[in-house]
Protein backbone atom coordinates (compact mmCIF):
# COMPACT_ATOMS: atom_id res chain seq x y z
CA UNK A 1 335.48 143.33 68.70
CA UNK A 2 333.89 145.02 71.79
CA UNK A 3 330.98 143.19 73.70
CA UNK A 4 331.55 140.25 71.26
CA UNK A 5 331.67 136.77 72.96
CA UNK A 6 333.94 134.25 72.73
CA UNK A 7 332.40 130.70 71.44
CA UNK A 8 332.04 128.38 73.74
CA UNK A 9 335.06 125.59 73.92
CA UNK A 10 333.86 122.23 73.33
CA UNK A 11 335.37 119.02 73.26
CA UNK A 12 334.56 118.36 69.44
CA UNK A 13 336.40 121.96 68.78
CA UNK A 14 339.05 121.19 70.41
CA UNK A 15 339.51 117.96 68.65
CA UNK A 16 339.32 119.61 65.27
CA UNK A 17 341.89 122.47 66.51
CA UNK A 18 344.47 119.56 67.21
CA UNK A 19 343.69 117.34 64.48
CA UNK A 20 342.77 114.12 66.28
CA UNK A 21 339.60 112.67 67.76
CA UNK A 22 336.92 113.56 70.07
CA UNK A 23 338.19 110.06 71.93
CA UNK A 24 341.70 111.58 71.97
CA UNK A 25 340.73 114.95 73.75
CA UNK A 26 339.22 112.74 75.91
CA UNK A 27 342.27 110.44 76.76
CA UNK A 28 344.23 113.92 77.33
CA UNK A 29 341.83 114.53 80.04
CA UNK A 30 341.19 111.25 81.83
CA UNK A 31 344.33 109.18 80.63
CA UNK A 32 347.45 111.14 79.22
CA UNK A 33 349.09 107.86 79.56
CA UNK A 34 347.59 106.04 76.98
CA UNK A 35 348.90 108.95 74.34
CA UNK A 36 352.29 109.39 72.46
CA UNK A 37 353.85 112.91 74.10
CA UNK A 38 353.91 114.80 70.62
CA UNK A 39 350.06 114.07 70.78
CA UNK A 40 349.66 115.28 74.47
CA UNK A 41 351.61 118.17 74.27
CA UNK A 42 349.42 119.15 70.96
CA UNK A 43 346.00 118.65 72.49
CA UNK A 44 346.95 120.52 75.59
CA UNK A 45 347.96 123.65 73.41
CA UNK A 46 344.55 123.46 71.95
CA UNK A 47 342.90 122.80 75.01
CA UNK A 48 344.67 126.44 76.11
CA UNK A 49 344.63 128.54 72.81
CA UNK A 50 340.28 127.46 72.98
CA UNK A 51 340.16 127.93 76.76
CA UNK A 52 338.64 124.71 77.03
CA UNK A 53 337.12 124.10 80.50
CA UNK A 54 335.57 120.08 80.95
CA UNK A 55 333.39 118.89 83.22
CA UNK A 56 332.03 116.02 84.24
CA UNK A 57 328.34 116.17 82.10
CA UNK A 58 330.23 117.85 79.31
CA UNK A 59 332.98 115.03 78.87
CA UNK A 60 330.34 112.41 79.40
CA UNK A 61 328.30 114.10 76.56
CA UNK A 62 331.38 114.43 74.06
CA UNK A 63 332.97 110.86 74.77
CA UNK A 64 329.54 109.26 74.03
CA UNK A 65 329.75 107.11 77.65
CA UNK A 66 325.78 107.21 78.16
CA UNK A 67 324.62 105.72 74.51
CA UNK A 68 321.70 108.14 75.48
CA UNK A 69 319.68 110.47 73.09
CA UNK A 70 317.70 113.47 74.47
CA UNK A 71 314.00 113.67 73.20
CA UNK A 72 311.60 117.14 74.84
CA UNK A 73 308.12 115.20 75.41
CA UNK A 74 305.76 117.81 75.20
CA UNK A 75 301.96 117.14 76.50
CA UNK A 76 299.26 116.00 74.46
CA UNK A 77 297.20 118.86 73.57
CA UNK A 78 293.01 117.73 74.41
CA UNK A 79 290.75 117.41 72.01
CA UNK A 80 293.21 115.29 69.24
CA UNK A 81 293.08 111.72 67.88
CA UNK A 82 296.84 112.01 66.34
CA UNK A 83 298.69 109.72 68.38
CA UNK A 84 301.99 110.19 65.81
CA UNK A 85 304.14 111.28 68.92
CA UNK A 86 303.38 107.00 70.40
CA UNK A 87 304.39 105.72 66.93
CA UNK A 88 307.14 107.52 66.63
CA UNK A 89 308.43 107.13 70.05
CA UNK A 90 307.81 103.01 69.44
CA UNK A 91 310.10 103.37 66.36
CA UNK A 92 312.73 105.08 67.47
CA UNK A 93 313.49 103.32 70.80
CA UNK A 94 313.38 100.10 68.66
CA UNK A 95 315.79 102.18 65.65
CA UNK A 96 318.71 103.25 68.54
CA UNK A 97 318.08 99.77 70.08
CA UNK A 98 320.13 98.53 67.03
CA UNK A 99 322.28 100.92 67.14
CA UNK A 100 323.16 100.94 70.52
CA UNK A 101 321.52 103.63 71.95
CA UNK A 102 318.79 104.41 74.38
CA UNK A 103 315.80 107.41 74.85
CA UNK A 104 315.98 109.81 77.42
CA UNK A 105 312.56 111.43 77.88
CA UNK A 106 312.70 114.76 79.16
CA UNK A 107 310.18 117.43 79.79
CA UNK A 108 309.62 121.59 80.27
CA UNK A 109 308.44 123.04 83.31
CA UNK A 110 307.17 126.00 80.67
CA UNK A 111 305.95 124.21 77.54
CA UNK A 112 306.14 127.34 76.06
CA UNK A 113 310.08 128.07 75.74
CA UNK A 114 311.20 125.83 73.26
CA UNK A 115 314.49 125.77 75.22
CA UNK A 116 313.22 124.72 78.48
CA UNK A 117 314.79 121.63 79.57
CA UNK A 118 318.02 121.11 77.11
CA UNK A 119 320.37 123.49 79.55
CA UNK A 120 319.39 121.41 82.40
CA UNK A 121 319.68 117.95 81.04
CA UNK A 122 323.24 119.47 79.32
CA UNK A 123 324.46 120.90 82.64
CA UNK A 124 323.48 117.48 84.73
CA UNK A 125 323.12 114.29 82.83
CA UNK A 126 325.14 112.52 80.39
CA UNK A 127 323.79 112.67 76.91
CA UNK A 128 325.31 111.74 73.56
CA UNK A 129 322.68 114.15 71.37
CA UNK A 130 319.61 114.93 71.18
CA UNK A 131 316.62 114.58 68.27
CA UNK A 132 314.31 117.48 67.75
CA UNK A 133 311.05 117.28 67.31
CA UNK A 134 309.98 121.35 66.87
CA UNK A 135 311.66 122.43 63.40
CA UNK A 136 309.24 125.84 62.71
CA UNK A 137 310.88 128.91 61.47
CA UNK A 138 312.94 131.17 64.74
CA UNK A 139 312.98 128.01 66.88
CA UNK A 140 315.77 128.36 68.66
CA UNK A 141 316.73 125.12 69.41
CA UNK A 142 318.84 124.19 66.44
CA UNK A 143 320.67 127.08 66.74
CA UNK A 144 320.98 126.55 70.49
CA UNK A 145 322.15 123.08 70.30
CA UNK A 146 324.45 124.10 67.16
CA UNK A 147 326.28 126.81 68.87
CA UNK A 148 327.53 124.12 71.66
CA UNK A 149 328.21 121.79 68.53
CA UNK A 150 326.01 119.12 70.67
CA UNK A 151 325.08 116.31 67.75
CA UNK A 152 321.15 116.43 66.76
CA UNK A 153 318.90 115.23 64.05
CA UNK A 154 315.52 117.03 63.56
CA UNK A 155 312.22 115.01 62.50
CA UNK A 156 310.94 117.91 60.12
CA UNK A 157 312.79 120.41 58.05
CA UNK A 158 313.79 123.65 58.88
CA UNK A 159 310.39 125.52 57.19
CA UNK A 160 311.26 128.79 55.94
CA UNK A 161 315.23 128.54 56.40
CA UNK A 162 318.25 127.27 54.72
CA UNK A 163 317.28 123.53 53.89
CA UNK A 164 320.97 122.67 54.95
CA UNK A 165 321.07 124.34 58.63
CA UNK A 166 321.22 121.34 60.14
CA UNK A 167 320.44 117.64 59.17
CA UNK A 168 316.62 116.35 59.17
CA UNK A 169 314.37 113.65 58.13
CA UNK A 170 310.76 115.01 57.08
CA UNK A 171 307.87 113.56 55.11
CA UNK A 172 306.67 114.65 52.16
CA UNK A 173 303.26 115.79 53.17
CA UNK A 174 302.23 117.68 50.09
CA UNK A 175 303.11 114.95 47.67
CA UNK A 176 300.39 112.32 50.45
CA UNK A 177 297.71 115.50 50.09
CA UNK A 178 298.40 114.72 46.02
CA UNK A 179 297.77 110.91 46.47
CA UNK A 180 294.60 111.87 48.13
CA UNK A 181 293.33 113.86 45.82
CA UNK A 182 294.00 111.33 43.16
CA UNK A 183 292.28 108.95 44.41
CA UNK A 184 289.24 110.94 45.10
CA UNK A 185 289.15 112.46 41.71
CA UNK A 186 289.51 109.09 39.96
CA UNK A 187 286.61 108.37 41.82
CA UNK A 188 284.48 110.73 40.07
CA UNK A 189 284.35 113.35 43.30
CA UNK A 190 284.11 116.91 41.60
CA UNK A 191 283.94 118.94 44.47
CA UNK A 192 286.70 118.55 46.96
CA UNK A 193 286.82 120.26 50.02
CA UNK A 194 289.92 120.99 52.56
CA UNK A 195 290.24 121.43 56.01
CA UNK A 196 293.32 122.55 57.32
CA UNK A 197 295.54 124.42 59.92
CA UNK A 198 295.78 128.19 60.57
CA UNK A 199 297.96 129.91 57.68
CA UNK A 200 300.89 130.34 59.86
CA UNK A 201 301.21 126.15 59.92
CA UNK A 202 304.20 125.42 57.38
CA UNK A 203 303.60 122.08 57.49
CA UNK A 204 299.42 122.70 57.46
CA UNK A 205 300.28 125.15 54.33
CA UNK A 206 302.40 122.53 52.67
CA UNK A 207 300.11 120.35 52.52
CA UNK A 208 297.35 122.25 51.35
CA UNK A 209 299.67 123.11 48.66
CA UNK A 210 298.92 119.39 47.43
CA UNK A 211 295.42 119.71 47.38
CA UNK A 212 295.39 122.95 45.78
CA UNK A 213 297.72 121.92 42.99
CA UNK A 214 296.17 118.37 42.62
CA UNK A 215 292.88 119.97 41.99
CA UNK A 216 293.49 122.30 39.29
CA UNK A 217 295.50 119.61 37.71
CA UNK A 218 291.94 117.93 37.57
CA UNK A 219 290.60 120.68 36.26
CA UNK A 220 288.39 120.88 39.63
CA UNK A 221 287.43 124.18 41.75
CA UNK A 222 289.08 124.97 44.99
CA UNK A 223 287.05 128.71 45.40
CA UNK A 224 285.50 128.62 48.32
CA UNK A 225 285.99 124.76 49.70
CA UNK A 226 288.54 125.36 52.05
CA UNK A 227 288.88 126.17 56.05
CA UNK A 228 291.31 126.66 58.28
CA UNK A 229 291.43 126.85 61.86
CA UNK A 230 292.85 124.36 65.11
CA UNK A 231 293.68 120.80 64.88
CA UNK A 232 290.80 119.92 66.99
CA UNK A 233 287.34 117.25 66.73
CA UNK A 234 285.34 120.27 67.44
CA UNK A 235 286.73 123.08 64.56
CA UNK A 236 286.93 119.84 61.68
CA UNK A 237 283.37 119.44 62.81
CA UNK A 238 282.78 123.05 62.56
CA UNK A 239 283.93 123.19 59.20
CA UNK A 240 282.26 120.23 57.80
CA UNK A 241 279.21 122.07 58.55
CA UNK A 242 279.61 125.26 57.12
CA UNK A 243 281.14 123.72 54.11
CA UNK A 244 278.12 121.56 53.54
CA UNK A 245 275.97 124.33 54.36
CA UNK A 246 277.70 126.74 51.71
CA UNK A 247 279.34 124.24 49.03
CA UNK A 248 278.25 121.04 49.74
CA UNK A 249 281.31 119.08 48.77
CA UNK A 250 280.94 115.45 48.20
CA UNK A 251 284.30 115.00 49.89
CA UNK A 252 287.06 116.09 52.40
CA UNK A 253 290.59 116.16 52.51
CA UNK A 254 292.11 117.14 55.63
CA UNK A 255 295.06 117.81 57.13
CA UNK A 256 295.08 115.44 60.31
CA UNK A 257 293.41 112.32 61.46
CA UNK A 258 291.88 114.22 64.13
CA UNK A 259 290.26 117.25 61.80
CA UNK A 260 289.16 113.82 59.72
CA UNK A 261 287.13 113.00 62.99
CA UNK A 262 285.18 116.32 63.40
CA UNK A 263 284.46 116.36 59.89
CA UNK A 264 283.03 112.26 60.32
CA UNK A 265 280.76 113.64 63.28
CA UNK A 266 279.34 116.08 61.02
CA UNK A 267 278.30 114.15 58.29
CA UNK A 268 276.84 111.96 61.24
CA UNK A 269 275.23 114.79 62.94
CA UNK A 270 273.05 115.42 59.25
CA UNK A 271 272.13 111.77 59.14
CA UNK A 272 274.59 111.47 56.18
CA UNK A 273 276.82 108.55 55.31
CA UNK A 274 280.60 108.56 55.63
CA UNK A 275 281.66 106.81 52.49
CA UNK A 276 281.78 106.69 48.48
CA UNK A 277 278.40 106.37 47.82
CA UNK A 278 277.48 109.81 49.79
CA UNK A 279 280.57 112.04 51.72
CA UNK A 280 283.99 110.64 51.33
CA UNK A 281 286.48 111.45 53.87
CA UNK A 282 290.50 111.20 54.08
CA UNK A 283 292.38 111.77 56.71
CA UNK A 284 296.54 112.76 57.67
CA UNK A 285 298.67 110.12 59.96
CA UNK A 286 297.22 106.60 59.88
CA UNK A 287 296.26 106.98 63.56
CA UNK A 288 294.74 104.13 65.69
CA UNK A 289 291.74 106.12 65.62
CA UNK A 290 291.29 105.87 62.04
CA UNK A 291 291.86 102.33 61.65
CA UNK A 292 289.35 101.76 64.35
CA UNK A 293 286.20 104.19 63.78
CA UNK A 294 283.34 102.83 61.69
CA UNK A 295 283.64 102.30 58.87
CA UNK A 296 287.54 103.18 58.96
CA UNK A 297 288.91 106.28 57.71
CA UNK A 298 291.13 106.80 54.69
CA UNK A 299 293.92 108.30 55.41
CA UNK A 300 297.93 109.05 54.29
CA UNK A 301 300.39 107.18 55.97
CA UNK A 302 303.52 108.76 57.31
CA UNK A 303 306.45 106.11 57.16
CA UNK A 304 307.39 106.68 60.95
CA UNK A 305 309.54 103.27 61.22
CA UNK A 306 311.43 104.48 58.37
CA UNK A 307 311.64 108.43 59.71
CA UNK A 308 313.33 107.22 62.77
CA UNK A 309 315.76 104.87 61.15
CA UNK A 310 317.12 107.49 59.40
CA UNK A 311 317.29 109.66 61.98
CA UNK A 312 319.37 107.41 63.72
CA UNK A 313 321.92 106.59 60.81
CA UNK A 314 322.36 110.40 60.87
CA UNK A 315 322.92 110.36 64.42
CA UNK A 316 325.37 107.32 64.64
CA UNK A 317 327.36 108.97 61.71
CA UNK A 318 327.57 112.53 63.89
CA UNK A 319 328.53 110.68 67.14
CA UNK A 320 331.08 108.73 65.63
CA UNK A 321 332.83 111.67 63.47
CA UNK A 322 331.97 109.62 60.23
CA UNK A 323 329.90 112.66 58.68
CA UNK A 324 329.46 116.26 59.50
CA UNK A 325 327.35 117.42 56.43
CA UNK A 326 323.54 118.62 56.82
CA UNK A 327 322.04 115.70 55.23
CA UNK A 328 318.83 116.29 54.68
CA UNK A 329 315.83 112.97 53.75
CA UNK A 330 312.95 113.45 52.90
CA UNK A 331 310.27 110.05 52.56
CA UNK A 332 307.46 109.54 50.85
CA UNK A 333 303.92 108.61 52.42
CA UNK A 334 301.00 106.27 51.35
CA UNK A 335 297.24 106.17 51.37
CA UNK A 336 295.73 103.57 53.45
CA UNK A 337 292.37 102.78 51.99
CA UNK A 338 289.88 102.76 54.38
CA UNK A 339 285.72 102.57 54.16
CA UNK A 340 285.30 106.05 54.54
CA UNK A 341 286.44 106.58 50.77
């Protein structure tokens, strides 16, 4: 058709075209030798039919020489007490230890284009794949990185979009919201309160799903006990005021360690006691921060060791041709039980 492109040529496409391996195409290029001639002669038509053009970083990247996988480090945004990103990092440079692999850190010059970077690293460093952090409905990336079939494994699930786009590991947030709000309601708390993310937060809205549901399973109100806004100290604190002003909910649920922390210096700022005698609080992540502040803060574990070690089974099966379906995992969290509940 007019004005339509061509796909790009890769070595994995080629491989498939001729029947053999990604390590064949590769011999083909670097040692013909080493192959039988029937073999030669039919990876060099489908080198031609494809228009398959190597070079150096691209037959680096398809021959899986550097053991390296691509992560974008984005910067910590001010004002947050997550620290997931450090966890996770810890886990999976341990995870492709095993395996064989190594991290490549990379980062944008405009934080803002979810593309900014990949191209770059693609064009002039060796990589075997990447893992993909940023999995919200229209980012590009997976669709990017698909179209050059360059291996990847997402950590979160394509929200919004065909669950089987591309393989991911996520964590059942709304199912840890539902532990939470177990355990508060077993503790005879009757008037729950949530602080969350802005409405256009799939994962934030997920979640909240848990609490909603989870409450009027109990038979308990959710009118009115509710806010949304940025995952910052200063809005959870926000928040916690007005909804103690308006509702005055004998406990919180939120969505992130770091909303939990706001919401602690408000019941501080009234004199009030974080706790399950007077405001109970649970937090989102099991940060350091909430297994550090006084009196420790309750909050819902994501399994981040586990996370990454799938991620990298996924990986290692992509890289070495053993799988190419979408598998998709998704973990469960736990509550850590802390004094603030």
């Amino acid at each position: 058709m007019p004005g339509r492109h061509r796909p790009v040529a890769t070595l994995a496409t080629v491989a498939q075209a001729a029947g053999v391996s990604r390590q064949t195409v590769s011999n083909a290029l670097n040692s013909p030798e080493l192959l039988r001639p029937e073999t030669l002669v039919r990876v060099q038509l489908a080198i031609d039919e494809l228009g398959y053009s190597p070079n150096r970083a691209a037959r680096n990247l398809r021959t899986r020489t550097s053991h390296l996988v691509g992560l974008r480090l984005d910067p910590a945004l001010e004002g947050t007490a997550s620290g997931l990103m450090d966890r996770f990092l810890h886990s999976l440079v341990e995870s492709c230890k095993e395996a064989g692999l190594h991290v490549l850190l990379f980062t944008a010059a405009d934080v803002n284009d979810p593309l900014d970077g990949y191209d770059a690293l693609l064009r002039s460093a060796a990589v075997d794949a990447f893992v993909v952090t940023d999995t919200y409905r229209g980012n590009p990336q997976a669709a990017w990185l698909g179209e050059r079939q360059v291996p990847f494994v997402a950590f979160g699930r394509p929200w919004g979009e065909s669950q089987a786009s591309f393989p991911w590991v996520d964590v059942d947030g709304r199912a840890g919201v539902m532990l939470a709000g177990d355990h508060l309601a077993d503790r005879g708390h009757q008037r729950v309160a949530w602080v969350g993310w802005q409405k256009s937060s799939y994962i934030g809205e997920d979640r909240r799903s848990g609490w909603v549901d989870r409450m009027h399973e109990r038979d308990l109100s959710t009118s009115k006990l509710s806010a949304r806004g940025e995952d910052t100290i200063e809005f959870g604190r926000r928040a916690a005021h007005a909804l103690l002003d308006s509702h005055d909910p004998t406990a919180f649920v939120c969505v992130s360690d770091t909303i939990a922390m706001g919401v602690l210096q408000a019941i501080a700022d009234r004199g009030r006691t974080p706790g399950p005698d007077d405001v109970a609080v649970v937090g989102f992540d099991d940060s350091l921060a909430a297994q550090v502040v006084p009196p420790g803060l309750t909050s819902v574990r994501q399994p981040l060791e586990e996370v990454a070690a799938q991620i990298v089974r996924l990986l290692d099966d992509r890289l070495a041709m053993r799988s190419s379906r979408c598998t998709n995992v998704i973990l469960s969290p736990e509550l850590r039980l802390r004094g603030t509940s």
